[in-house]
C-alpha atoms as a PDB file:
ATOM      1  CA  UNK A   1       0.000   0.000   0.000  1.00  0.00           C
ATOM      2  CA  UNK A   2       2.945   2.309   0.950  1.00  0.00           C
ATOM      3  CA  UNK A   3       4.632   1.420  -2.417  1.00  0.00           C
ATOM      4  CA  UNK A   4       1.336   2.492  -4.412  1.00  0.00           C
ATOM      5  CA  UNK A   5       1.128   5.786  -2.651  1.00  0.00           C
ATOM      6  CA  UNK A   6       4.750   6.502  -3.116  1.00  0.00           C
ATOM      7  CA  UNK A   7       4.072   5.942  -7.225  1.00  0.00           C
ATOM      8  CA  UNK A   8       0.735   8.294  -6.675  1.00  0.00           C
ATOM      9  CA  UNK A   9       3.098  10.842  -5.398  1.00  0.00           C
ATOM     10  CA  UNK A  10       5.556  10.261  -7.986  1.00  0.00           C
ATOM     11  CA  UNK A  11       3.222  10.405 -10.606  1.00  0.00           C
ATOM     12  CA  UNK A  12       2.022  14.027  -9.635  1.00  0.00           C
ATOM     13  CA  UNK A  13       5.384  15.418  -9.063  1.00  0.00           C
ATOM     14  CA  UNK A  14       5.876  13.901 -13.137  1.00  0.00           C
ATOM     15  CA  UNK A  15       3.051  15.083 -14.497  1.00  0.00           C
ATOM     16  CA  UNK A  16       1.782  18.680 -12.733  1.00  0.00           C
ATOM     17  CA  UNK A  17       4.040  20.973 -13.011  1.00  0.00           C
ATOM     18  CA  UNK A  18       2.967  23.366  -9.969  1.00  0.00           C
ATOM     19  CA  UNK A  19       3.598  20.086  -7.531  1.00  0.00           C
ATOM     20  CA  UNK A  20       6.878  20.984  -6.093  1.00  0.00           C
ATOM     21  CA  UNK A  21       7.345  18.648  -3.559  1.00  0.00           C
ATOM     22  CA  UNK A  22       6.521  15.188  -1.867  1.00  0.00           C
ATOM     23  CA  UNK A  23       5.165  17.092   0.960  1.00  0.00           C
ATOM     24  CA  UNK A  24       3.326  19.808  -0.808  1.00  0.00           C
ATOM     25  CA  UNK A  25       1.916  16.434  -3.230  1.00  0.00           C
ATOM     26  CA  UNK A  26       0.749  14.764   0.142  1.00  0.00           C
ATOM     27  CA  UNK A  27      -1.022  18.039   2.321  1.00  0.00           C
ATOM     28  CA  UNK A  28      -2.567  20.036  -0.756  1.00  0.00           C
ATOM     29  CA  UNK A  29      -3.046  18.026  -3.570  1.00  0.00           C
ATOM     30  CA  UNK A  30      -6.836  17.217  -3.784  1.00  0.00           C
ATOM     31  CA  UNK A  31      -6.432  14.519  -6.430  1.00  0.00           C
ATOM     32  CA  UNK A  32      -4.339  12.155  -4.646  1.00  0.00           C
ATOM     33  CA  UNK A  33      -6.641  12.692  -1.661  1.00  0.00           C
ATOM     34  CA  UNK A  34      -9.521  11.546  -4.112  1.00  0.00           C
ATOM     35  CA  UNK A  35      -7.350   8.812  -4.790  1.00  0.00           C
ATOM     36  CA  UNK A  36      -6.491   7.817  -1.531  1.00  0.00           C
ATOM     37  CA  UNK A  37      -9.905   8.081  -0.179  1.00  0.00           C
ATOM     38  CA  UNK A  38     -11.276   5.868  -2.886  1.00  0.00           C
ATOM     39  CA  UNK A  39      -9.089   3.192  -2.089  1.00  0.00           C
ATOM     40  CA  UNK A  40      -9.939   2.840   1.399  1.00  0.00           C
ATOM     41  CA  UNK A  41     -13.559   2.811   0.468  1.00  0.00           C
ATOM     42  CA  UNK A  42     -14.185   0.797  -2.791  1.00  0.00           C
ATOM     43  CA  UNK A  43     -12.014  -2.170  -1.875  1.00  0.00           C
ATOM     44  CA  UNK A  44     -13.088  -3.580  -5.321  1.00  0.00           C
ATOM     45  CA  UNK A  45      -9.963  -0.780  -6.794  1.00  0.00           C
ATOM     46  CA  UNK A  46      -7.322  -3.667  -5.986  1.00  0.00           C
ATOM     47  CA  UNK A  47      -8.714  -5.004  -9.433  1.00  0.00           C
ATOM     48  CA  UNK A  48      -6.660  -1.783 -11.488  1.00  0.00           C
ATOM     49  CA  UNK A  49      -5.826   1.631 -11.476  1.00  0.00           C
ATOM     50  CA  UNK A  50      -2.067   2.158 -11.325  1.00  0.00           C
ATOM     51  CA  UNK A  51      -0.702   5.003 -12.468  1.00  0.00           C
ATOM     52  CA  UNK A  52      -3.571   7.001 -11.837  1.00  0.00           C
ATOM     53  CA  UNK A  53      -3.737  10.891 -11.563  1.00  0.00           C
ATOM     54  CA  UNK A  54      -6.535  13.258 -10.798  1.00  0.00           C
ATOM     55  CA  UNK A  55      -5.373  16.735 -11.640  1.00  0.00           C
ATOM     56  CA  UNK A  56      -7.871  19.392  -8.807  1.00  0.00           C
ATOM     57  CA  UNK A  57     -10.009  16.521  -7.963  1.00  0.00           C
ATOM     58  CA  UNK A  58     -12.744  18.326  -7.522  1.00  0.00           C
ATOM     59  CA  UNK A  59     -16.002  17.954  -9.094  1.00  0.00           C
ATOM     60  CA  UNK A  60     -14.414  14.367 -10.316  1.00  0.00           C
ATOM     61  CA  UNK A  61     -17.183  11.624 -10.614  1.00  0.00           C
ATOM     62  CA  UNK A  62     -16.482   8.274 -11.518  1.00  0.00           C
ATOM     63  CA  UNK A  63     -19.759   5.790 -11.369  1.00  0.00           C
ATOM     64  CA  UNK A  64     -19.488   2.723  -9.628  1.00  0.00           C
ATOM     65  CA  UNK A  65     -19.481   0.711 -12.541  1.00  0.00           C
ATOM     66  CA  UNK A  66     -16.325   2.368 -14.198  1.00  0.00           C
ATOM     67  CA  UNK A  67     -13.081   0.990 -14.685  1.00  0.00           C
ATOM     68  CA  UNK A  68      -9.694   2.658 -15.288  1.00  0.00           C
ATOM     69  CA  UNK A  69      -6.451   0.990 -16.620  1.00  0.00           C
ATOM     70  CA  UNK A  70      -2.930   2.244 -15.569  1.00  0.00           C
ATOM     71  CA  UNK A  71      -1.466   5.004 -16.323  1.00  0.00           C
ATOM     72  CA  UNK A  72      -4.208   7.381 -17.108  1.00  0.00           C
ATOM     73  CA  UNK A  73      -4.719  10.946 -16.765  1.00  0.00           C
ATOM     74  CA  UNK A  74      -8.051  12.678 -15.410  1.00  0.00           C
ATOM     75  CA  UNK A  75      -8.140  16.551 -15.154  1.00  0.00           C
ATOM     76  CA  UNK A  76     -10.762  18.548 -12.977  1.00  0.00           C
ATOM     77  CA  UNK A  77     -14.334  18.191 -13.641  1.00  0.00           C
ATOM     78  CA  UNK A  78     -14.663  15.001 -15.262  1.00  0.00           C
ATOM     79  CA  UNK A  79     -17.302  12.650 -14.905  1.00  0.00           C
ATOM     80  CA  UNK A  80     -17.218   8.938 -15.777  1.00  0.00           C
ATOM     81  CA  UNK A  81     -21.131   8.935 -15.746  1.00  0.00           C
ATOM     82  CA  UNK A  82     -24.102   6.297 -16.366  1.00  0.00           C
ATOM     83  CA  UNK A  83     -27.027   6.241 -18.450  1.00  0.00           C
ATOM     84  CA  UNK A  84     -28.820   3.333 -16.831  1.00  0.00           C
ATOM     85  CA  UNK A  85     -30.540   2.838 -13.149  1.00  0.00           C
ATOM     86  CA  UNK A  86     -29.995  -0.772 -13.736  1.00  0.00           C
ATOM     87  CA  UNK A  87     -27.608  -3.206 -11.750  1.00  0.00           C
ATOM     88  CA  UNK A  88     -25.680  -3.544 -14.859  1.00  0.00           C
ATOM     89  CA  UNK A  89     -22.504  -2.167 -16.237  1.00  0.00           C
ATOM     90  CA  UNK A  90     -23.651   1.405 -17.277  1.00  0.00           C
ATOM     91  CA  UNK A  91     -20.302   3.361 -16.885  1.00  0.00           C
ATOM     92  CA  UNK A  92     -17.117   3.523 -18.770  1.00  0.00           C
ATOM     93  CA  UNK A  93     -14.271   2.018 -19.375  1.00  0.00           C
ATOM     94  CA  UNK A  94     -10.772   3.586 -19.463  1.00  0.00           C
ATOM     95  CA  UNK A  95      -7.947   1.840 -21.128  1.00  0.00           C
ATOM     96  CA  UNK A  96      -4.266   2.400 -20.562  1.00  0.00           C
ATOM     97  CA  UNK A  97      -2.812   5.428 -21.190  1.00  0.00           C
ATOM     98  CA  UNK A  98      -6.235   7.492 -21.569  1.00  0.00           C
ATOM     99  CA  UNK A  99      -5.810  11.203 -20.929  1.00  0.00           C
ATOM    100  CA  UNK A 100      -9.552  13.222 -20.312  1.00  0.00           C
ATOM    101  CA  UNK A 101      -9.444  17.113 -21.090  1.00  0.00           C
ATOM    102  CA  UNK A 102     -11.059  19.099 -18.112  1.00  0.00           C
ATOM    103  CA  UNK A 103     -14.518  19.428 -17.978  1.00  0.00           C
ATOM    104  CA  UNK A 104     -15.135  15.968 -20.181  1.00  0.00           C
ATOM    105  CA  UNK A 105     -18.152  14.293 -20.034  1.00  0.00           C
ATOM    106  CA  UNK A 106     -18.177  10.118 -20.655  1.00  0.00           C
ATOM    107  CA  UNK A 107     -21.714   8.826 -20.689  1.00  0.00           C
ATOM    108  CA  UNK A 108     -22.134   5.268 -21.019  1.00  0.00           C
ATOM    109  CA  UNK A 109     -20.872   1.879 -20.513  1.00  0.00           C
ATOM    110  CA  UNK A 110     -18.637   1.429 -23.192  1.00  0.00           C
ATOM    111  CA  UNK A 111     -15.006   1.516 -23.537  1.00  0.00           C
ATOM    112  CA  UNK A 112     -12.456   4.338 -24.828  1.00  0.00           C
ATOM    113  CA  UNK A 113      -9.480   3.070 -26.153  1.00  0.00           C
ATOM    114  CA  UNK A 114      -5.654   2.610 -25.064  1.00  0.00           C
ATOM    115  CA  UNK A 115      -4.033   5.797 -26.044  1.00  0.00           C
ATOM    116  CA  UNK A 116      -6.862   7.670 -26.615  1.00  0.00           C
ATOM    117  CA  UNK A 117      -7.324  11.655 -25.480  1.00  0.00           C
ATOM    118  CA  UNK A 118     -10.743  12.989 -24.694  1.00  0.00           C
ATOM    119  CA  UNK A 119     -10.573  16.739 -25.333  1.00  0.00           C
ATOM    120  CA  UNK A 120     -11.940  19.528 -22.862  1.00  0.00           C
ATOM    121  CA  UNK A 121     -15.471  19.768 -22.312  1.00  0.00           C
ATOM    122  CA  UNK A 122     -15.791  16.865 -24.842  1.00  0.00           C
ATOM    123  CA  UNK A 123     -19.052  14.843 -24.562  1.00  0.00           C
ATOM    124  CA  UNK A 124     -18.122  11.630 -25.159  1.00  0.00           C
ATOM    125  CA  UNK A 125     -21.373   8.932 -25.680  1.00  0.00           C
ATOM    126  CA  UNK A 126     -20.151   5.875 -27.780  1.00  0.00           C
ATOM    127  CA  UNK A 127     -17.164   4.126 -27.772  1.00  0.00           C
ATOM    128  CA  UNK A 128     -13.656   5.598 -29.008  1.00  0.00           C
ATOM    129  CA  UNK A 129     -11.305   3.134 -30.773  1.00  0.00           C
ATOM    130  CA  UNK A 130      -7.620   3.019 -29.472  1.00  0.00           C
ATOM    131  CA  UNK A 131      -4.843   6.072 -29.981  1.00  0.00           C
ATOM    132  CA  UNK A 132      -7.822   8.410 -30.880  1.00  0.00           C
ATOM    133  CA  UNK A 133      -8.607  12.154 -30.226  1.00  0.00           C
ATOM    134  CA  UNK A 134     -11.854  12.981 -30.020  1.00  0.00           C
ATOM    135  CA  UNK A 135     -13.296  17.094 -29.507  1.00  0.00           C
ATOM    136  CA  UNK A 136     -16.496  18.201 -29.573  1.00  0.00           C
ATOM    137  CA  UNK A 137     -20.539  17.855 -28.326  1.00  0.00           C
ATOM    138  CA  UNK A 138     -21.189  15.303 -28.977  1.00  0.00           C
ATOM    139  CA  UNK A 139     -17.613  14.146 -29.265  1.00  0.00           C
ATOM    140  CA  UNK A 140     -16.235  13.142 -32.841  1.00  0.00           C
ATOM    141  CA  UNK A 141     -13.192  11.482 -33.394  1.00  0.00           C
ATOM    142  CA  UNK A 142     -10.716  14.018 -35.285  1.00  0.00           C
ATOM    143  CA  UNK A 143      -7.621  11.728 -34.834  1.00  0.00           C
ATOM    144  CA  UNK A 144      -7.045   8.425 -35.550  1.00  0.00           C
ATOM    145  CA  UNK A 145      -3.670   6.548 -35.121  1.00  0.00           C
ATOM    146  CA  UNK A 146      -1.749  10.353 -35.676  1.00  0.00           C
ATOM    147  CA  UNK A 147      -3.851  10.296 -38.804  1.00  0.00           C
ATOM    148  CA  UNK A 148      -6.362  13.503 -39.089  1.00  0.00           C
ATOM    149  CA  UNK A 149     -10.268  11.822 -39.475  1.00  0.00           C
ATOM    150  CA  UNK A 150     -12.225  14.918 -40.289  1.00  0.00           C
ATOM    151  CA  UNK A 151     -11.874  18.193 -38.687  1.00  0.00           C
ATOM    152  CA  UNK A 152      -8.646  20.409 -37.967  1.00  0.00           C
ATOM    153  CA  UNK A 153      -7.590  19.601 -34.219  1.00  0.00           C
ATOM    154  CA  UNK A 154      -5.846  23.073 -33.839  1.00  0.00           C
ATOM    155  CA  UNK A 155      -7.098  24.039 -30.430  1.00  0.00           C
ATOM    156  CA  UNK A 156      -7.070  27.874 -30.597  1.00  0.00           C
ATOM    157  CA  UNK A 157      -9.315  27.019 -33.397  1.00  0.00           C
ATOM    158  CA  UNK A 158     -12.044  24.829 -33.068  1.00  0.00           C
ATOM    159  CA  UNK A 159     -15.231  24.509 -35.787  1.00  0.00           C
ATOM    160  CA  UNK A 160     -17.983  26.354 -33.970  1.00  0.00           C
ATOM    161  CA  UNK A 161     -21.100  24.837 -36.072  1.00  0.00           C
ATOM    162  CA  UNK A 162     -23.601  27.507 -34.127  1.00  0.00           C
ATOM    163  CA  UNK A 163     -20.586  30.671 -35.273  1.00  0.00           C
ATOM    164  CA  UNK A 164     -20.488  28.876 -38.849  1.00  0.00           C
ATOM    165  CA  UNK A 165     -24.854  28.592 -39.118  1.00  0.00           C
ATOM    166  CA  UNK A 166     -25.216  32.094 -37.829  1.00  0.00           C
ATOM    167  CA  UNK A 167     -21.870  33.848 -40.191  1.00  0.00           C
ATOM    168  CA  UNK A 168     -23.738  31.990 -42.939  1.00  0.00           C
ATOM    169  CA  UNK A 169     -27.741  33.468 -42.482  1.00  0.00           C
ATOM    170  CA  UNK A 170     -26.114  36.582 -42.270  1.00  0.00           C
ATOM    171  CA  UNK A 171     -24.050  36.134 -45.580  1.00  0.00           C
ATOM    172  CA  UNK A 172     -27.727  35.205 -46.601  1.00  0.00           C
ATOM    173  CA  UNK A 173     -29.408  37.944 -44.908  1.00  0.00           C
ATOM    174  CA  UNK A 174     -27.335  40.499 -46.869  1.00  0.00           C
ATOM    175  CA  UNK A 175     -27.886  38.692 -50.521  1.00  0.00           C
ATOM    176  CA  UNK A 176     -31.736  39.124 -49.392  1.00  0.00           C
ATOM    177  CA  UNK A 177     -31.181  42.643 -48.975  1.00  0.00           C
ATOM    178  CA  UNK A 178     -29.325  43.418 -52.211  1.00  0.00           C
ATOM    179  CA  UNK A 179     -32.000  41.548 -53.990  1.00  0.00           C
ATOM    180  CA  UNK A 180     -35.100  43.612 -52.535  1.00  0.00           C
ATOM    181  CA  UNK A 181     -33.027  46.754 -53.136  1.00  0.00           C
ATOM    182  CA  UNK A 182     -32.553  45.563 -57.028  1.00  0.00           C
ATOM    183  CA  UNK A 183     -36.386  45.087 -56.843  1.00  0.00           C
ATOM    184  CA  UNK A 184     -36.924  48.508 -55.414  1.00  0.00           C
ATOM    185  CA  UNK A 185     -34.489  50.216 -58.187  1.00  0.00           C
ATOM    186  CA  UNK A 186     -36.410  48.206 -60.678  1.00  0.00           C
ATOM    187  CA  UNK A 187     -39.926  49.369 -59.280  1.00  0.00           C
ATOM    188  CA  UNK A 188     -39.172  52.711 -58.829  1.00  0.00           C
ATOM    189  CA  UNK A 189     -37.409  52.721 -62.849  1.00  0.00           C
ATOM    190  CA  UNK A 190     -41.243  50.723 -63.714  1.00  0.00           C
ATOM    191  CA  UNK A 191     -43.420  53.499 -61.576  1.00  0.00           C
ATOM    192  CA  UNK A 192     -41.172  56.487 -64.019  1.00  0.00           C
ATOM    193  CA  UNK A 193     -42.080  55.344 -67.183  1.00  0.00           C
END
């Protein structure tokens, strides 16, 4: 158990760069407390899980049916959620390796792949196959084995389908207008003569 904590520790000091110290990592780092906690209460965890890090582990929630493989990466505000009131397994599955953006939803009780990222505020509700990158509500997969599957993944600039739908009615809003002011010109030539 010691051994496990002292790779929990490890693995924040590796991966968050404002953890500065084994000491700071074990008195302020919510995360590992989530962590911690978890495995004093849900005995079942000895199944998996190394590796494990909870960046700000608040507002974290990972349904009881979920399982996580090793080494993966969950940032603030995730939730691992269900989609079922049945005693059945109705939340998801994390393989190895798995990174989740802040603020990612994963709805279901289906598996994302080894390698796979889930990008911020993603809303994830079918499976994701393995060394994928999915964006997006609902999420889409825009990556797929470092090969680009659709959409541009350039974060500063993500396809906003409502900015795209509304740019385009007013691109047809002001072809409306030139064509009733043509009709205008033309009535008011018509009224003349």
């Amino acid at each position: 158990m010691f051994e496990q904590m002292r790779r929990d520790i490890r693995t924040v000091l590796e991966r968050d760069p404002a953890a500065r110290s084994s000491l700071e990592v074990v008195l302020c780092c919510p995360g590992v407390h989530a962590i911690w906690f978890h495995r004093l209460a849900h005995p079942v965890w000895r199944g998996g899980g190394p590796g494990l890090f909870i960046d700000h582990g608040m507002g974290v929630v990972i349904g009881e049916t979920a399982e996580v493989g090793e080494n993966v990466s969950i940032l603030q505000g995730v939730t691992l959620g269900g989609t079922s009131t049945k005693r059945e397994k109705r939340h998801p599955t994390l393989g190895d390796n798995v990174v989740v953006g802040a603020g990612a939803k994963i709805i279901g009780g289906f598996r994302i792949g080894n390698g796979s990222r889930i990008g911020a505020g993603s809303v994830v509700v079918r499976e994701v196959p393995e060394n994928s990158v999915v964006v997006g509500v609902p999420g889409r997969v825009t990556f797929r084995d470092g090969a680009r599957s659709g959409i541009d993944l350039n974060q500063s600039d993500l396809p906003d389908p409502l900015a795209r739908t509304l740019e385009q009615m007013v691109e047809r809003i002001h072809a409306l207008e030139a064509e009733i002011e043509s009709l205008r010109q033309a009535l008011k030539e018509t009224s003349r003569t």
